[in-house]
Each structure stands twice: as structure tokens, then as C-alpha cells.
C-alpha atoms as a PDB file:
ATOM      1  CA  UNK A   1     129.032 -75.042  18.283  1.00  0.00           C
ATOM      2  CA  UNK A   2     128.181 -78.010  21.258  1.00  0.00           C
ATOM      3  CA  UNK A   3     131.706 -80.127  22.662  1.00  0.00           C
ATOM      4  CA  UNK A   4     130.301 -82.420  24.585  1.00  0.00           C
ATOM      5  CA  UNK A   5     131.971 -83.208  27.985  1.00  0.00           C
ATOM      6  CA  UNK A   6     135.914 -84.681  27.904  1.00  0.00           C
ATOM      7  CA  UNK A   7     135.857 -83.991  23.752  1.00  0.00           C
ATOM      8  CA  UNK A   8     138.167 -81.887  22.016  1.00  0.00           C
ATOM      9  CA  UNK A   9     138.227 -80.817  18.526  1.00  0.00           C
ATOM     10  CA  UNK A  10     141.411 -80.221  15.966  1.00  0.00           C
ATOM     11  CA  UNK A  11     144.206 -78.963  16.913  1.00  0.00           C
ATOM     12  CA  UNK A  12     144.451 -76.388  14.014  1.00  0.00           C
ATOM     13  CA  UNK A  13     146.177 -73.341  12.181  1.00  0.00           C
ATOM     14  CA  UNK A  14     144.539 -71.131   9.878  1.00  0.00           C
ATOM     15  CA  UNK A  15     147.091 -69.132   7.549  1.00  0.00           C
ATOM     16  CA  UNK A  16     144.422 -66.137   6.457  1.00  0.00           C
ATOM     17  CA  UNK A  17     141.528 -66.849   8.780  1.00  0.00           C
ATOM     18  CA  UNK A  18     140.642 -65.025  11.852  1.00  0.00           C
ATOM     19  CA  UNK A  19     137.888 -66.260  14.564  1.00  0.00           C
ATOM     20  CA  UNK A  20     135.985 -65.071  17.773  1.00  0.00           C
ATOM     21  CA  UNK A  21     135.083 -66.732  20.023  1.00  0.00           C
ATOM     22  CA  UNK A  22     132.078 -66.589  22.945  1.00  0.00           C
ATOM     23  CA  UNK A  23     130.980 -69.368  25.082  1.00  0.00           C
ATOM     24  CA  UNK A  24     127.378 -69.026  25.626  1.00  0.00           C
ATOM     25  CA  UNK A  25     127.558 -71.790  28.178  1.00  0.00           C
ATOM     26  CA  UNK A  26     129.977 -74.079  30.351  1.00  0.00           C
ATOM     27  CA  UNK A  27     133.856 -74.029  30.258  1.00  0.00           C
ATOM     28  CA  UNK A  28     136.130 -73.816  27.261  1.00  0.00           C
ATOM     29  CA  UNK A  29     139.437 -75.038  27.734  1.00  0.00           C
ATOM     30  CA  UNK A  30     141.274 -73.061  24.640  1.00  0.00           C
ATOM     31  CA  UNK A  31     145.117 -74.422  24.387  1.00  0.00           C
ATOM     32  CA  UNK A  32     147.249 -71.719  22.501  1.00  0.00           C
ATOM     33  CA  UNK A  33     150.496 -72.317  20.754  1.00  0.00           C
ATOM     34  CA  UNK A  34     152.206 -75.658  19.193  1.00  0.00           C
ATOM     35  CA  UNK A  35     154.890 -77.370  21.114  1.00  0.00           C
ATOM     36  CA  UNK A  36     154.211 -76.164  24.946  1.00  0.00           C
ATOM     37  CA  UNK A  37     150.911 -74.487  24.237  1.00  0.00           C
ATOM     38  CA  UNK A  38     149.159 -72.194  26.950  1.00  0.00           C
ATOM     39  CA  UNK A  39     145.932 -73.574  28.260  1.00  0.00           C
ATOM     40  CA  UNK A  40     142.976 -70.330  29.199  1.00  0.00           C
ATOM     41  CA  UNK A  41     140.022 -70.955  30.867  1.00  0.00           C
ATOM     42  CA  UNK A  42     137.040 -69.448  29.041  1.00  0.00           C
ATOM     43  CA  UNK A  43     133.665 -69.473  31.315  1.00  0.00           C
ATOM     44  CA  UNK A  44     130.573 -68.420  30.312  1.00  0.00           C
ATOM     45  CA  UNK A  45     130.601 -64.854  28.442  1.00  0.00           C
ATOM     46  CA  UNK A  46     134.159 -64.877  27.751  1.00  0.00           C
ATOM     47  CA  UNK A  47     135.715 -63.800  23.985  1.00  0.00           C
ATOM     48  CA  UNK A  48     138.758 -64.644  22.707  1.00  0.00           C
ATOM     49  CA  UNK A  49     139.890 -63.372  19.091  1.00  0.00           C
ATOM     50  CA  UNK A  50     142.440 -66.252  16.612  1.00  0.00           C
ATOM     51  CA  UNK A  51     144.895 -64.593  14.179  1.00  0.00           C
ATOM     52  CA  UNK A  52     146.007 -66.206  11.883  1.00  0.00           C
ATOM     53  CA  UNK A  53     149.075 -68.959  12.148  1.00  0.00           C
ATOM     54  CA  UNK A  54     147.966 -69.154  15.278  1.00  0.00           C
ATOM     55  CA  UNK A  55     147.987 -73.224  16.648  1.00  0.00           C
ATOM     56  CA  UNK A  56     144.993 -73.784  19.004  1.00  0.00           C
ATOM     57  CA  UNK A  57     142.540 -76.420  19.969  1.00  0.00           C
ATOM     58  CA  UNK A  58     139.570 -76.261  21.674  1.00  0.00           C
ATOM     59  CA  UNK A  59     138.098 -78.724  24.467  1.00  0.00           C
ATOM     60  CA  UNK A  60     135.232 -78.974  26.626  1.00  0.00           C
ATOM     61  CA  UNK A  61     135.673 -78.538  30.476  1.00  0.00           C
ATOM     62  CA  UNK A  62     133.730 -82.235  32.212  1.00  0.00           C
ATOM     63  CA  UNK A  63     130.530 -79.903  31.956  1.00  0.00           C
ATOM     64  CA  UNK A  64     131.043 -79.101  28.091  1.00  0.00           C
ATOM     65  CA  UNK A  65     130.448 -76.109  26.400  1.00  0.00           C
ATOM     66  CA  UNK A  66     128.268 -73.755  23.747  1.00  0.00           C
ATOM     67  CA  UNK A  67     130.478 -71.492  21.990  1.00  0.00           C
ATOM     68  CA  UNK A  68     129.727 -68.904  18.991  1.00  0.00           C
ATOM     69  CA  UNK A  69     132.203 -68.951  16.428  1.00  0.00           C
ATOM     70  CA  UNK A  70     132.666 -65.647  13.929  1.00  0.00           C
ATOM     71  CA  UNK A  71     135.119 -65.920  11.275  1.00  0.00           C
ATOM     72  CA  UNK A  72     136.343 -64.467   8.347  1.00  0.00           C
ATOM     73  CA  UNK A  73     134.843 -66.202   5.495  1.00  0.00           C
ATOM     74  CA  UNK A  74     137.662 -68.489   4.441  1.00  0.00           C
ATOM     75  CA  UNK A  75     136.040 -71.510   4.864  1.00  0.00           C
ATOM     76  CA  UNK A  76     138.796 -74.324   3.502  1.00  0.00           C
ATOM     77  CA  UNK A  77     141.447 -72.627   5.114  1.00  0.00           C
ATOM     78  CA  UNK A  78     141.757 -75.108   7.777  1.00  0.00           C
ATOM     79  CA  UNK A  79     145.476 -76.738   8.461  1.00  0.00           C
ATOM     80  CA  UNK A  80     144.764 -79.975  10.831  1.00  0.00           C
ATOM     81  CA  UNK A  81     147.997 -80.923  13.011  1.00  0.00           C
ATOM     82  CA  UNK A  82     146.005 -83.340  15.466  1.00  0.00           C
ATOM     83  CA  UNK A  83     142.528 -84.669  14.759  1.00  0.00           C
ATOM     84  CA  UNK A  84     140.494 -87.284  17.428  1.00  0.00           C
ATOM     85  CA  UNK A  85     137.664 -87.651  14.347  1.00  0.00           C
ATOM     86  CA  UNK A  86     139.856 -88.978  11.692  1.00  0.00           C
ATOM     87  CA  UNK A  87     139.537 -85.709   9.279  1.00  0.00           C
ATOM     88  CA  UNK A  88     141.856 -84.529   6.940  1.00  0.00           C
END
């Protein structure tokens, strides 16, 4: 997955779902939680593991990023909160 510099993509829930993360190149900035979420820094070679119910959003440092996403194979199970590309 490519975010191009300054984008961000849903802010999102899953409710069976579970992902890993690894950015293969530039910064992730991975916000955690719903009303004051925490913000983490992922550089290059960093992991981070999603449960599920758990609100986060991720966003592309000025640089951008390359991340590899694993999941579970629950494909629809995608709850949008916040969305800058108009999807449902």
C-alpha cells in the first residue's frame, strides 16, 4: 500500500478483523483510539498488529510511505468513521 505525502486514509474500526502492519519505506504516522487518539511513529521496518474494535487511521509522514498490510480475510468488514475520499 503507497500514501502519498500529507494523505491519510479512513479513519476505521474493524469488529472481527485483525491487521499487521510493516512499512517497507518512509514514515507512518498510525493514530490509535477514537476521541483523543495516540499518534506512533512507524519508520522504516517497524510492525504494528490491529485487533479488532480498534479505531485507527493511517497517514503518511511529508515523505510518504510503503506499508505491507496482512489481514485476516474479512474483507467487507470495514466500519468508516472519517473518510477524505468520499467512501462509504
Amino acid at each position: 500500500m503507497v500514501i502519498k505525502p500529507g494523505h491519510k486514509l479512513s479513519k476505521q474500526y474493524h469488529e472481527v478483523k485483525e491487521e499487521t502492519i510493516y512499512v517497507l519505506e518512509g514514515r507512518l504516522v498510525l493514530e490509535i483510539g477514537d476521541e483523543y487518539p495516540e499518534t506512533l511513529i512507524l519508520d522504516i521496518g517497524a510492525k504494528y498488529h490491529i485487533r479488532p474494535l480498534v479505531v485507527h487511521r493511517f497517514k503518511a509522514a511529508s515523505t510518504g510511505c510503503k506499508l505491507i498490510e496482512v489481514s485476516t480475510p474479512e474483507l467487507e468488514d470495514v466500519i468508516r468513521m472519517e473518510d477524505d475520499y468520499d467512501r462509504i
